[in-house]
PDB file of N, CA and C in Angstrom:
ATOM      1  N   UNK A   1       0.854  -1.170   0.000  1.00  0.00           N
ATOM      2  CA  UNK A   1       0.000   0.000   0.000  1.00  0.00           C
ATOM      3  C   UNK A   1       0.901   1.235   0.000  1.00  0.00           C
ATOM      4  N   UNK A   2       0.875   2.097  -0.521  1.00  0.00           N
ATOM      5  CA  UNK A   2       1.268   3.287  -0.822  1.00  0.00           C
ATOM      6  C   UNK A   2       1.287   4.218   0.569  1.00  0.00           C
ATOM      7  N   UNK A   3       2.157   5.296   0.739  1.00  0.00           N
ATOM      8  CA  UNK A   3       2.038   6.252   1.572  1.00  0.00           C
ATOM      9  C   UNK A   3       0.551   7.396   1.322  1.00  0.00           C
ATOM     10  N   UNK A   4       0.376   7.794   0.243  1.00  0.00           N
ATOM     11  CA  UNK A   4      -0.966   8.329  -0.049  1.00  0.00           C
ATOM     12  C   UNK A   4      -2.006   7.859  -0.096  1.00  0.00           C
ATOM     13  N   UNK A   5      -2.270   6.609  -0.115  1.00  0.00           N
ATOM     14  CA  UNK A   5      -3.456   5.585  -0.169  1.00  0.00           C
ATOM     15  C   UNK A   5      -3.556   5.793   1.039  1.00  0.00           C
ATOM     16  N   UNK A   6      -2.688   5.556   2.107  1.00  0.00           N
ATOM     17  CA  UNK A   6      -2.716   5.072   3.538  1.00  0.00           C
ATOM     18  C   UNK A   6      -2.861   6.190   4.317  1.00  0.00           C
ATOM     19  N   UNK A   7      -2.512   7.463   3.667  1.00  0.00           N
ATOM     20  CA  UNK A   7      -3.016   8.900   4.227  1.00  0.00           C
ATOM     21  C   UNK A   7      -4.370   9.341   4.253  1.00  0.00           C
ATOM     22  N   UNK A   8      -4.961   9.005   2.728  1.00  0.00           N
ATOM     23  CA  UNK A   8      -6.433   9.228   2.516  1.00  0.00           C
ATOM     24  C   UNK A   8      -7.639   8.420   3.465  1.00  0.00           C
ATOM     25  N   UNK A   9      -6.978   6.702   3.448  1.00  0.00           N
ATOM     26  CA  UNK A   9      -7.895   5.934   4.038  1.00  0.00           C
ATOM     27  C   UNK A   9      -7.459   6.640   5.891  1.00  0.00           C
ATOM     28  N   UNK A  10      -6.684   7.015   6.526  1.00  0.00           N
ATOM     29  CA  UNK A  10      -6.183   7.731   8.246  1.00  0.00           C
ATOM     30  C   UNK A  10      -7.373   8.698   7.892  1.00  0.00           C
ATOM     31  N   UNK A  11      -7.749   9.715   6.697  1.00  0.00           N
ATOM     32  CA  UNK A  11      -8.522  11.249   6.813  1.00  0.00           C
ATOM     33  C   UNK A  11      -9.901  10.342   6.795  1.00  0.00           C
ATOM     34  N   UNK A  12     -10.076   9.831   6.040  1.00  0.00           N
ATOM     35  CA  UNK A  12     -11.377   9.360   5.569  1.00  0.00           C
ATOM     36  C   UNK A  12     -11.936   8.559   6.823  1.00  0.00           C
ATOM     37  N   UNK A  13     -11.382   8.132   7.938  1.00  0.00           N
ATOM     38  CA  UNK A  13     -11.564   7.371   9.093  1.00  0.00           C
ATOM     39  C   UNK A  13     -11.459   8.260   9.969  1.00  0.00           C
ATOM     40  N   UNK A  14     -10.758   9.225  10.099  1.00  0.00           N
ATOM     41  CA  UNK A  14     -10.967  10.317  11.550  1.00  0.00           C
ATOM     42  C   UNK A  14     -12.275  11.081  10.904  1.00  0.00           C
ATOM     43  N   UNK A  15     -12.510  11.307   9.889  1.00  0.00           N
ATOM     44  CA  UNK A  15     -13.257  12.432   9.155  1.00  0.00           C
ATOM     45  C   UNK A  15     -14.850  11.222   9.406  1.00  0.00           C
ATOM     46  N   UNK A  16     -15.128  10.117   9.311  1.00  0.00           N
ATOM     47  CA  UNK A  16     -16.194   9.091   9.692  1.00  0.00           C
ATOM     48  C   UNK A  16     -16.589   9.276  11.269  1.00  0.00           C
ATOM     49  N   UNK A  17     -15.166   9.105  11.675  1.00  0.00           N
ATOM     50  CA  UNK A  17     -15.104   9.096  13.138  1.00  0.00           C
ATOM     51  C   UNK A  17     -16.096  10.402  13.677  1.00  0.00           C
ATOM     52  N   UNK A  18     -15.524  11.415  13.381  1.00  0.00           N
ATOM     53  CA  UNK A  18     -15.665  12.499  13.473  1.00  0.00           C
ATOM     54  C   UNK A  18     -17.984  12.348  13.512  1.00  0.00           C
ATOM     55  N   UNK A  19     -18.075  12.626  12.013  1.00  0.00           N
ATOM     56  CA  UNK A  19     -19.384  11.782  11.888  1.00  0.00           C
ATOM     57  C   UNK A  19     -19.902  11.163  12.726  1.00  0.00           C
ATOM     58  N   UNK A  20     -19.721  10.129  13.018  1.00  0.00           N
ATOM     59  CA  UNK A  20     -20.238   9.114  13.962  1.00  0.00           C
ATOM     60  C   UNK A  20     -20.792   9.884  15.166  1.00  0.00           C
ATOM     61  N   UNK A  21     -19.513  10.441  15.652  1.00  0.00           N
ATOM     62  CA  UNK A  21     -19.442  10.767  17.239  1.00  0.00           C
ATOM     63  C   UNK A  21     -20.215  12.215  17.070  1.00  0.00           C
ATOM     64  N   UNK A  22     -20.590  12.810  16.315  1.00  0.00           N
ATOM     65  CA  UNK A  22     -21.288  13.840  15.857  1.00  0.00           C
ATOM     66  C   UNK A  22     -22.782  13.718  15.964  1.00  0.00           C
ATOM     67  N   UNK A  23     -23.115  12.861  15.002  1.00  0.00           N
ATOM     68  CA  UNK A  23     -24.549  12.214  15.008  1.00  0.00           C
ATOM     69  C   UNK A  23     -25.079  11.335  16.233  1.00  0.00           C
ATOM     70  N   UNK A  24     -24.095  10.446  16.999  1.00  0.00           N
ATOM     71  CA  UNK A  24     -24.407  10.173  18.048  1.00  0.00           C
ATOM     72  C   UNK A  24     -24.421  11.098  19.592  1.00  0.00           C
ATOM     73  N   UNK A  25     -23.884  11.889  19.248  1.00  0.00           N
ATOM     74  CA  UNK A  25     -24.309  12.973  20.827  1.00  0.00           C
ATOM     75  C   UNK A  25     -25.399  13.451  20.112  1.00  0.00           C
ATOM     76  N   UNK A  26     -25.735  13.998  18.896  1.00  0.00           N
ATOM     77  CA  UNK A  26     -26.732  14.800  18.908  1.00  0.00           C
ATOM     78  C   UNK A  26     -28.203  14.156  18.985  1.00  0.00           C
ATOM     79  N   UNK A  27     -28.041  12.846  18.656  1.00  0.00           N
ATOM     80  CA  UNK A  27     -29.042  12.117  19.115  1.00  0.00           C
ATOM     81  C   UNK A  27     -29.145  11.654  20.438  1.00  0.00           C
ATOM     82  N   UNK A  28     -28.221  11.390  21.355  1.00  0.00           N
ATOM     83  CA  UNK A  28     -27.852  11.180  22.567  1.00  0.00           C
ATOM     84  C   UNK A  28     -28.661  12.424  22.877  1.00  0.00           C
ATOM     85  N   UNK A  29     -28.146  13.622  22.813  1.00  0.00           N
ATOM     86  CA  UNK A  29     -29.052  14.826  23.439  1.00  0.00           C
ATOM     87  C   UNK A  29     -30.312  14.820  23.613  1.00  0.00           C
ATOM     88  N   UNK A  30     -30.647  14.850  22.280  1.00  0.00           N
ATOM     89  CA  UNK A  30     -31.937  14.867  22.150  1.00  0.00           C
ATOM     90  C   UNK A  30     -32.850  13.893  22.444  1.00  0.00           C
ATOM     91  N   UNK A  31     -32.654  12.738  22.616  1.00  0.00           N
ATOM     92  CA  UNK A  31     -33.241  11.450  23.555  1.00  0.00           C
ATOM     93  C   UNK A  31     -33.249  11.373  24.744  1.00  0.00           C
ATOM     94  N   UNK A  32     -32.167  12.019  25.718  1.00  0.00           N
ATOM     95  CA  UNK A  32     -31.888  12.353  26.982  1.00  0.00           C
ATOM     96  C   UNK A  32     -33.217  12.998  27.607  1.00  0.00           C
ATOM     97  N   UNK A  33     -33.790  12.933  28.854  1.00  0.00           N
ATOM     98  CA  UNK A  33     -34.501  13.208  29.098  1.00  0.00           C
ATOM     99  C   UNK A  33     -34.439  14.541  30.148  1.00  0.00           C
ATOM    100  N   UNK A  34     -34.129  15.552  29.609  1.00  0.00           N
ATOM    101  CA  UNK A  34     -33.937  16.685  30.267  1.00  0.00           C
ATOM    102  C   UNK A  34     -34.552  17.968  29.897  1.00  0.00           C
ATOM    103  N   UNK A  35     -34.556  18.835  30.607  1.00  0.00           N
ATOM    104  CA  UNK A  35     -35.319  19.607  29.971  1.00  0.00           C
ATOM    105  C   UNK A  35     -35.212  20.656  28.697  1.00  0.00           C
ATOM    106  N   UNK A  36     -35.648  21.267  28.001  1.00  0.00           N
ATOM    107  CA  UNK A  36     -35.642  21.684  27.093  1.00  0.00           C
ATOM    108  C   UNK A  36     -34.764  22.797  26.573  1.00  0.00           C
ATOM    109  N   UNK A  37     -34.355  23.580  27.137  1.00  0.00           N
ATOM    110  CA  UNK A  37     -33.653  24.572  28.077  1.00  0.00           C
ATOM    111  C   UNK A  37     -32.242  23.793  27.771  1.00  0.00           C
ATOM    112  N   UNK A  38     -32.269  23.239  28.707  1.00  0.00           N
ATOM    113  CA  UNK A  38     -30.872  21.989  28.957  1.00  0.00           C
ATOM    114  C   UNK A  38     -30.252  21.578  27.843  1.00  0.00           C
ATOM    115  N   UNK A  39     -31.460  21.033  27.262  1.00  0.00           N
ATOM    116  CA  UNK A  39     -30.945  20.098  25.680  1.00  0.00           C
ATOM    117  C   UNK A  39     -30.693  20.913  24.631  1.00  0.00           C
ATOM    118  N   UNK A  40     -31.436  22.139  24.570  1.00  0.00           N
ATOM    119  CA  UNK A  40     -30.934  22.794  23.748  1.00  0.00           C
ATOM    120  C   UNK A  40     -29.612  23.641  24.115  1.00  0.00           C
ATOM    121  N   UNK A  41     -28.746  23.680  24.963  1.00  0.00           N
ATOM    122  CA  UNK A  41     -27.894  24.518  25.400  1.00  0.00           C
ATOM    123  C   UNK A  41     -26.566  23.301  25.364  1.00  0.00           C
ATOM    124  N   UNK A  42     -27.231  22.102  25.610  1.00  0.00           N
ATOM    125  CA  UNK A  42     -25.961  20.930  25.502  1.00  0.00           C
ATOM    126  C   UNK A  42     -25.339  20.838  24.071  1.00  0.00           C
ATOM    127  N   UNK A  43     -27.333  20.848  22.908  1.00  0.00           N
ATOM    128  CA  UNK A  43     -26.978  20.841  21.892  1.00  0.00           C
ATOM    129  C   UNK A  43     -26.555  21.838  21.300  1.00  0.00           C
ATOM    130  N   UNK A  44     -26.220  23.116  21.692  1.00  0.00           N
ATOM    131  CA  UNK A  44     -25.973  24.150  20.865  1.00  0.00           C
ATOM    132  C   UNK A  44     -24.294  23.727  20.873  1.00  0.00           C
ATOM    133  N   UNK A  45     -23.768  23.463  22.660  1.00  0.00           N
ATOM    134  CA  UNK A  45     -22.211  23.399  22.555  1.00  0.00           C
ATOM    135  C   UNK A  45     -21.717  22.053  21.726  1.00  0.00           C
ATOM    136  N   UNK A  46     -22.482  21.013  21.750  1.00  0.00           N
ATOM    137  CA  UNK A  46     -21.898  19.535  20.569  1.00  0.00           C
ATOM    138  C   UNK A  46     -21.976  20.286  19.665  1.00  0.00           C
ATOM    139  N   UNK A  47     -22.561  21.051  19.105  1.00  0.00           N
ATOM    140  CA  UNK A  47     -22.439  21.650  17.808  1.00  0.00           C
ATOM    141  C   UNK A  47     -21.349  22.445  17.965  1.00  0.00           C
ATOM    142  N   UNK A  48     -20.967  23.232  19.005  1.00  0.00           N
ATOM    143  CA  UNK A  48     -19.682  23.960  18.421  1.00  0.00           C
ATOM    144  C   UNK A  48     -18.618  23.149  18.513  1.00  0.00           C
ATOM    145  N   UNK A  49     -18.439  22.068  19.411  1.00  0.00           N
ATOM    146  CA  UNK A  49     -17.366  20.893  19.483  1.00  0.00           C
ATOM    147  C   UNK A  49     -17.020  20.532  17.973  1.00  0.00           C
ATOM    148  N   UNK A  50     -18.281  19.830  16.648  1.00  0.00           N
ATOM    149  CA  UNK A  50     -17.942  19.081  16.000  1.00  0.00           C
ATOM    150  C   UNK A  50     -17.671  20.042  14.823  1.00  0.00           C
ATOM    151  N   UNK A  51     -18.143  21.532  14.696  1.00  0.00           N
ATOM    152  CA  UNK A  51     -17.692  22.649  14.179  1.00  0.00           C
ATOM    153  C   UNK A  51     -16.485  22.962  14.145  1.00  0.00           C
ATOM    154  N   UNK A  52     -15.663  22.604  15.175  1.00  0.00           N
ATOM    155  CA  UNK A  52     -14.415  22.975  15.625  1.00  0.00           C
ATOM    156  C   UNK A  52     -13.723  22.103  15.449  1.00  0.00           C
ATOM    157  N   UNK A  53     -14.004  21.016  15.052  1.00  0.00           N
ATOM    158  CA  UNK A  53     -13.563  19.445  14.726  1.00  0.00           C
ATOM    159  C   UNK A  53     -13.598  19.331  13.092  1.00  0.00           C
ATOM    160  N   UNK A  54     -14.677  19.704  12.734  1.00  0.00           N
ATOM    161  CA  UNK A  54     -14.684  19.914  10.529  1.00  0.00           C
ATOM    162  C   UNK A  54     -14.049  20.825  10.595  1.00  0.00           C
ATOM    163  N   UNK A  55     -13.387  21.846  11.704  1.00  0.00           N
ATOM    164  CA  UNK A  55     -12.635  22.770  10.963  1.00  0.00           C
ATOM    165  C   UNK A  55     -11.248  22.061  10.733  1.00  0.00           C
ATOM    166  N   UNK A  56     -10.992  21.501  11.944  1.00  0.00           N
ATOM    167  CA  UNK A  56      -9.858  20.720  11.856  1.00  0.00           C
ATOM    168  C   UNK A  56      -8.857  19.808  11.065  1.00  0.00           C
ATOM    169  N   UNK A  57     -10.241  18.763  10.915  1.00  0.00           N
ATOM    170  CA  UNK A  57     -10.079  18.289   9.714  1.00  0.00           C
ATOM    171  C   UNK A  57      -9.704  18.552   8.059  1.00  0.00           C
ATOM    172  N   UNK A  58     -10.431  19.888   8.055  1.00  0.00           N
ATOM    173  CA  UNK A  58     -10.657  20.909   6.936  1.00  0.00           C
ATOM    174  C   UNK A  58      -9.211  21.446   6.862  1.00  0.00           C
ATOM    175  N   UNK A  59      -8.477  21.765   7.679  1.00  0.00           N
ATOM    176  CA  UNK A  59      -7.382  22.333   8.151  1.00  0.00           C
ATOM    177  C   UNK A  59      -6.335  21.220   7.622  1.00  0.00           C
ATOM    178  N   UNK A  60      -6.783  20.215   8.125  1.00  0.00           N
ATOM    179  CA  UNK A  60      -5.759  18.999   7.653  1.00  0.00           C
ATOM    180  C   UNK A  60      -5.299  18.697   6.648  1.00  0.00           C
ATOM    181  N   UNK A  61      -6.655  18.676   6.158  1.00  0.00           N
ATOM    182  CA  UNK A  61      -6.924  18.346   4.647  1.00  0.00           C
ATOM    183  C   UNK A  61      -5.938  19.263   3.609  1.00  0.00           C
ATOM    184  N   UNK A  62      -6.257  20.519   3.803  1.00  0.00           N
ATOM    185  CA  UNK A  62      -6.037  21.694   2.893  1.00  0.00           C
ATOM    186  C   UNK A  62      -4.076  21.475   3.054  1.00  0.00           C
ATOM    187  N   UNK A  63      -3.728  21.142   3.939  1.00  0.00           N
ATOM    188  CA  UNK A  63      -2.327  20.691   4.661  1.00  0.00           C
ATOM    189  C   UNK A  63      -1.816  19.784   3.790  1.00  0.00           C
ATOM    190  N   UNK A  64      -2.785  18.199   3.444  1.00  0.00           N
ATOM    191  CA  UNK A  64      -2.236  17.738   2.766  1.00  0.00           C
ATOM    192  C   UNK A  64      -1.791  17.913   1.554  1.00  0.00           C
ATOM    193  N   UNK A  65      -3.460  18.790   0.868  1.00  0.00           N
ATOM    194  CA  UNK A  65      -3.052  18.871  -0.195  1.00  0.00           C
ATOM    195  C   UNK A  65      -2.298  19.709  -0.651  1.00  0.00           C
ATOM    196  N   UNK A  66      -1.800  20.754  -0.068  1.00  0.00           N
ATOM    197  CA  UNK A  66      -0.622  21.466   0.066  1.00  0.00           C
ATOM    198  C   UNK A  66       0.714  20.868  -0.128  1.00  0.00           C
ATOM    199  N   UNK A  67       0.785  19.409   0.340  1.00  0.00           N
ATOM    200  CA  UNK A  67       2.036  18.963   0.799  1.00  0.00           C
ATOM    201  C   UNK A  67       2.282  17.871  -0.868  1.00  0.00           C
ATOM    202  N   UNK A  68       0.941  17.499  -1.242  1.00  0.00           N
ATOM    203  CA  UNK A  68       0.696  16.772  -2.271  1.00  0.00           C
ATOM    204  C   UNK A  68       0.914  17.510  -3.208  1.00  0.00           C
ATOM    205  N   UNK A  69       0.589  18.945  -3.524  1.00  0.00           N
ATOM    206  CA  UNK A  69       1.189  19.736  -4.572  1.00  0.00           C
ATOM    207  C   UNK A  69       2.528  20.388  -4.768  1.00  0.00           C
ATOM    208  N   UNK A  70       3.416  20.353  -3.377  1.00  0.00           N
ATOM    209  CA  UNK A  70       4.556  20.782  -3.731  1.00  0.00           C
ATOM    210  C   UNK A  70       5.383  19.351  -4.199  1.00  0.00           C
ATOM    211  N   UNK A  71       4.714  18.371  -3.827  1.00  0.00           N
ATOM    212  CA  UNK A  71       5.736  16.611  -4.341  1.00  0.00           C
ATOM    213  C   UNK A  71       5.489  17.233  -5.965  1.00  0.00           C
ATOM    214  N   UNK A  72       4.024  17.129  -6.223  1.00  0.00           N
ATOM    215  CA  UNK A  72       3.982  17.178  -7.538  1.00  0.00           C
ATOM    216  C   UNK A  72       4.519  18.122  -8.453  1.00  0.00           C
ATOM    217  N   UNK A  73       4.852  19.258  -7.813  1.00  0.00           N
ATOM    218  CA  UNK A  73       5.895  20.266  -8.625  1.00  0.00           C
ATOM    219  C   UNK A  73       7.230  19.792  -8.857  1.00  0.00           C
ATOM    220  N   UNK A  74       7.489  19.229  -7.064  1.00  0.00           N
ATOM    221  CA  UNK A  74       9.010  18.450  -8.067  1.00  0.00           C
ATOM    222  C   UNK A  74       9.408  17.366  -8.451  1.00  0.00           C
ATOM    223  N   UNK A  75       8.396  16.797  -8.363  1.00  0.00           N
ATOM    224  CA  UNK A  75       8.607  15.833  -9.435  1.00  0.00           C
ATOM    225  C   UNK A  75       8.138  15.820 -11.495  1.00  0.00           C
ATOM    226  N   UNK A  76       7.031  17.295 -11.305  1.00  0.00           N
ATOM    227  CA  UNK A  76       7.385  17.979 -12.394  1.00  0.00           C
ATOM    228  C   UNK A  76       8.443  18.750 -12.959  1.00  0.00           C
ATOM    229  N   UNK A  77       9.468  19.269 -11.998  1.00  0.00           N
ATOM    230  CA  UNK A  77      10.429  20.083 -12.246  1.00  0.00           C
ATOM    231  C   UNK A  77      11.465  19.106 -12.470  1.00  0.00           C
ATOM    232  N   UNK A  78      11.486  17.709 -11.660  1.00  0.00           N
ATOM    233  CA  UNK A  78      12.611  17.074 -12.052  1.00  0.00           C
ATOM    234  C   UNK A  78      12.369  16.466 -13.669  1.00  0.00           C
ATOM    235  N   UNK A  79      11.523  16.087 -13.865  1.00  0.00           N
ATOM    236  CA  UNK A  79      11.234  15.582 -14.969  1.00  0.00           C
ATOM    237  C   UNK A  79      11.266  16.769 -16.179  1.00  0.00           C
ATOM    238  N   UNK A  80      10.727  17.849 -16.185  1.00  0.00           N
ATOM    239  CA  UNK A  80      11.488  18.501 -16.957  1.00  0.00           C
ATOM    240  C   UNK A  80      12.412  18.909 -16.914  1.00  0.00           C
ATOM    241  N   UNK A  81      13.683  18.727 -16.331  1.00  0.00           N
ATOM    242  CA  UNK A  81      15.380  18.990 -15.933  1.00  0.00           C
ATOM    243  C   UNK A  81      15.855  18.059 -17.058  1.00  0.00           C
ATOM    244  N   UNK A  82      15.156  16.507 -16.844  1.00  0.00           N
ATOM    245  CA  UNK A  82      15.577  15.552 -17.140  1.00  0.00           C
ATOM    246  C   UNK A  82      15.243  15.458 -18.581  1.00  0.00           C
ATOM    247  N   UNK A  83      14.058  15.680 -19.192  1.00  0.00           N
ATOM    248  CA  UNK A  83      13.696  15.916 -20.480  1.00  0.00           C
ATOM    249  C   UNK A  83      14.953  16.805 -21.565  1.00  0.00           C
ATOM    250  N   UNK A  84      15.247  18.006 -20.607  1.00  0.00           N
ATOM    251  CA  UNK A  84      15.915  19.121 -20.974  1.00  0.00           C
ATOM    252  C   UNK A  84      17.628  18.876 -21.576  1.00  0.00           C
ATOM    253  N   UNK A  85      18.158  17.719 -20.156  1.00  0.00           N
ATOM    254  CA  UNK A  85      19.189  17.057 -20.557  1.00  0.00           C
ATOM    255  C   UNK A  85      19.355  16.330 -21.588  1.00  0.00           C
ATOM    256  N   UNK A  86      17.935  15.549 -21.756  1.00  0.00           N
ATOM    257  CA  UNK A  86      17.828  14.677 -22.649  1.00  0.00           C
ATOM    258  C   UNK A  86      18.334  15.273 -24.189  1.00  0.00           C
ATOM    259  N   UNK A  87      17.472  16.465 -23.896  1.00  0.00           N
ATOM    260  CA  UNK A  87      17.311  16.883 -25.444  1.00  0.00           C
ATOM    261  C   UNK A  87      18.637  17.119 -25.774  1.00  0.00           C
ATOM    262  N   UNK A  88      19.396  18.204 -24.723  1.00  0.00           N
ATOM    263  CA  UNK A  88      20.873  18.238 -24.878  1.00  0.00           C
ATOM    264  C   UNK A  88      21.502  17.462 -25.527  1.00  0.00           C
ATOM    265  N   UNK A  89      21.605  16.128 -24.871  1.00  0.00           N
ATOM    266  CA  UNK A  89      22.412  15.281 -25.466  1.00  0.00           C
ATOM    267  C   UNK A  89      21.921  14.698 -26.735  1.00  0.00           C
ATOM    268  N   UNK A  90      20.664  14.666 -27.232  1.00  0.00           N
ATOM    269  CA  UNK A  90      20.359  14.109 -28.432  1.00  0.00           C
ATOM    270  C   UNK A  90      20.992  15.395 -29.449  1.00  0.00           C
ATOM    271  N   UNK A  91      20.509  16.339 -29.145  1.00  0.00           N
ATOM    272  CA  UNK A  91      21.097  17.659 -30.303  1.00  0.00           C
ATOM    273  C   UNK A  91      22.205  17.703 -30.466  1.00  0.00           C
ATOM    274  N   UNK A  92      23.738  17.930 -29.197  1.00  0.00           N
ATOM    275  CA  UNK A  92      24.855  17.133 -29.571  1.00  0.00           C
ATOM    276  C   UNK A  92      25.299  16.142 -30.060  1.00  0.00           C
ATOM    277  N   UNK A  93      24.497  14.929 -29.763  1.00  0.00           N
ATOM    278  CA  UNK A  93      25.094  14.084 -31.078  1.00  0.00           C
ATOM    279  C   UNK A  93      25.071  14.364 -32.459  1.00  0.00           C
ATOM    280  N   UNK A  94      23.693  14.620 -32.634  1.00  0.00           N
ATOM    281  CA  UNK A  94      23.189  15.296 -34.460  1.00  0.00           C
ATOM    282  C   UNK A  94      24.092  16.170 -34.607  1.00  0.00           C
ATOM    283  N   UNK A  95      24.148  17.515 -34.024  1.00  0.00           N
ATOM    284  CA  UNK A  95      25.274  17.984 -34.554  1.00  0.00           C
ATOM    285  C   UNK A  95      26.740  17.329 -35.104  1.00  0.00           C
ATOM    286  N   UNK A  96      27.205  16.856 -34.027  1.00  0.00           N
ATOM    287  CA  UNK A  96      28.367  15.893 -34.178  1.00  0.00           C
ATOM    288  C   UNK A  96      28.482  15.332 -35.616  1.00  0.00           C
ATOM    289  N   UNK A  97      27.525  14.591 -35.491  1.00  0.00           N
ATOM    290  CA  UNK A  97      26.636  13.128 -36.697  1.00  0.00           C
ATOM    291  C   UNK A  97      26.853  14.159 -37.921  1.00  0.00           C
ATOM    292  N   UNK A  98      26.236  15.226 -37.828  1.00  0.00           N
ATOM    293  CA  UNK A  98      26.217  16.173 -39.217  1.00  0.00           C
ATOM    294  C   UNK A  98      27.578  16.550 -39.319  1.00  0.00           C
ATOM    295  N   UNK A  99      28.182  17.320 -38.827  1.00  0.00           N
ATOM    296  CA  UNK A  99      29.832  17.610 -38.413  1.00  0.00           C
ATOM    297  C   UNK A  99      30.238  16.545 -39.892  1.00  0.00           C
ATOM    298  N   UNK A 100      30.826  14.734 -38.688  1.00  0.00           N
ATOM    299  CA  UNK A 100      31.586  14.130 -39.481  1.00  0.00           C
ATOM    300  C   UNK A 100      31.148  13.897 -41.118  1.00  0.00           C
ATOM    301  N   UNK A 101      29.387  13.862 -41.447  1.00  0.00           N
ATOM    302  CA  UNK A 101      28.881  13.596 -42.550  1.00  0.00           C
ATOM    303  C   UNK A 101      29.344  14.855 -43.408  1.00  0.00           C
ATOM    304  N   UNK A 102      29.165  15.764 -43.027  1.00  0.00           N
ATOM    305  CA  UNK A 102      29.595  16.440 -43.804  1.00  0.00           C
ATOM    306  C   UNK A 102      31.102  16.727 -44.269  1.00  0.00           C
ATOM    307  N   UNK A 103      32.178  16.380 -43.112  1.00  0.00           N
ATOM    308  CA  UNK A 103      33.551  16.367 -43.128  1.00  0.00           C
ATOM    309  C   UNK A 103      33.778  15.373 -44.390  1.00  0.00           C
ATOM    310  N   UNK A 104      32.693  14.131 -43.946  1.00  0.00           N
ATOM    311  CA  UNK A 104      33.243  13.048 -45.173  1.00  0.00           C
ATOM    312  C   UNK A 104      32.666  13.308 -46.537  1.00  0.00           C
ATOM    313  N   UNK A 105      31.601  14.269 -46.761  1.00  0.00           N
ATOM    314  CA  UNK A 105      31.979  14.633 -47.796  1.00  0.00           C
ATOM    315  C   UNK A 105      32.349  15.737 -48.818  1.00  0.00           C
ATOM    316  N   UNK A 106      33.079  16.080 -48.145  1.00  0.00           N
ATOM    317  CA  UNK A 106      34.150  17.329 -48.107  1.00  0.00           C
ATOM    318  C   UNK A 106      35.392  16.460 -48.669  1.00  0.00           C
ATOM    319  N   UNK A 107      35.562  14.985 -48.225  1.00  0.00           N
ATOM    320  CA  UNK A 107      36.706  14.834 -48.245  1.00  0.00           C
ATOM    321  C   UNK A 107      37.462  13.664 -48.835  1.00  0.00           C
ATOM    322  N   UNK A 108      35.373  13.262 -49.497  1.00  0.00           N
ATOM    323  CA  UNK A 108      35.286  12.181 -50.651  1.00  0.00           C
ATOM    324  C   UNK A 108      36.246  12.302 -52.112  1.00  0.00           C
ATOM    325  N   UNK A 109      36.680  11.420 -52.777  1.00  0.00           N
ATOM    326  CA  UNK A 109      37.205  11.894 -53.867  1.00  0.00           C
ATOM    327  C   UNK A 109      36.211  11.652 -55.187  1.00  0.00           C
ATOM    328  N   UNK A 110      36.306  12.437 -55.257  1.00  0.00           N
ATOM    329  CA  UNK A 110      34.777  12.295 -56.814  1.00  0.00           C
ATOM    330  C   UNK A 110      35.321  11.216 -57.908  1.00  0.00           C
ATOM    331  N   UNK A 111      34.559  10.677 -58.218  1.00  0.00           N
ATOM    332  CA  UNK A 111      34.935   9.202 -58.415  1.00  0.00           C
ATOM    333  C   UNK A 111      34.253   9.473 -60.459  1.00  0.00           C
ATOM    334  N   UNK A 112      34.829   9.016 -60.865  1.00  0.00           N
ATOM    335  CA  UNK A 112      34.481   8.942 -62.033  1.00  0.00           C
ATOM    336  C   UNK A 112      33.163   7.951 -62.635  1.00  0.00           C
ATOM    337  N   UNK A 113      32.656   8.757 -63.301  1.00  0.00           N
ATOM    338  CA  UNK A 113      31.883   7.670 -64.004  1.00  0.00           C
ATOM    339  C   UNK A 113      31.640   6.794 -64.614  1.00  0.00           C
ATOM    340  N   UNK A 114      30.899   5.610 -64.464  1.00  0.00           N
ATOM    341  CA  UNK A 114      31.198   4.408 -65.090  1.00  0.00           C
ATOM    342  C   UNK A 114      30.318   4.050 -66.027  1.00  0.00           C
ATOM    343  N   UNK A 115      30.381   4.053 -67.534  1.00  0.00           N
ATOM    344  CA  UNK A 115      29.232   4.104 -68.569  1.00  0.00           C
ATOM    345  C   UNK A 115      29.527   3.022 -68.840  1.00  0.00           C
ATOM    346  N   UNK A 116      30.221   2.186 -68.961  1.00  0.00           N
ATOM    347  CA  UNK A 116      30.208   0.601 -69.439  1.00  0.00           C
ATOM    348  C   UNK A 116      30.663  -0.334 -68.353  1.00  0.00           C
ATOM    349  N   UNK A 117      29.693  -1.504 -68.030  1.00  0.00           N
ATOM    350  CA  UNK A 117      30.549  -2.141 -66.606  1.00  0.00           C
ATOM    351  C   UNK A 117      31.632  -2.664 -67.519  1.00  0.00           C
ATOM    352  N   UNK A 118      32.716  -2.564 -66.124  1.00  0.00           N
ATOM    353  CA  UNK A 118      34.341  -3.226 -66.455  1.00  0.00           C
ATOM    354  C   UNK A 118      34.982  -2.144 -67.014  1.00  0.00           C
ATOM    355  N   UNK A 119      34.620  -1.184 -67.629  1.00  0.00           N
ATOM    356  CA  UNK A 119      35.667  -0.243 -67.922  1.00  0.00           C
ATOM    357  C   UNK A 119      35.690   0.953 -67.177  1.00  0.00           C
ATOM    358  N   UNK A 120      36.720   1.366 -67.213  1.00  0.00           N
ATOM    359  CA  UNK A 120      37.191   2.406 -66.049  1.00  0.00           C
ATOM    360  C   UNK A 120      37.296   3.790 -66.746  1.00  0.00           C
TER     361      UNK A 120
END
């Protein structure tokens, strides 16, 4: 399993978690048998608890993907470094390649023509 697979499935499980324990106090509250007054003042603060908890998360999140976009820059930047070299060295050879082709024929001896085979 991958380091990013295994990051997403950690968010996606505190971020459930989160859920869970969210929906269960607020039903917990509200089933509780207290008075009205009460329940609404318990439920107003679970609500700022799990508010303060999606922010968190939210916070996390935005963290990762922060952290996920600077990998991906350099591993875009290396890869075009590497492209860049590449090209380098392919264009130096051609040059080169053209260089000797042309040296050799610069330096061919022009050869006479041959209108009858066998005779020179």
């Amino acid at each position: 399993m991958n380091d990013k697979s295994h990051k997403t499935r950690t968010r996606s499980f505190i971020l459930g978690t989160i859920v869970g324990a969210a929906v269960g106090a607020a039903l917990g509250v509200l089933y509780a048998p207290k008075r009205g007054e009460e329940t609404r003042k318990e439920l107003k603060e679970k609500t700022k608890e799990i508010k303060d908890k999606a922010k968190e998360v939210v916070k996390e999140g935005h963290q990762t993907f922060l952290e996920w976009s600077e990998e991906a820059k350099k591993a875009a930047s290396g890869f075009s470094k590497t492209a860049q070299e590449s090209l380098q060295q392919v264009s130096e050879s051609v040059t080169e390649k053209a260089s000797a082709v042309a040296k050799d024929i610069k330096e061919a001896k022009p050869r006479k023509p041959r209108y009858f085979k066998g005779i020179r």
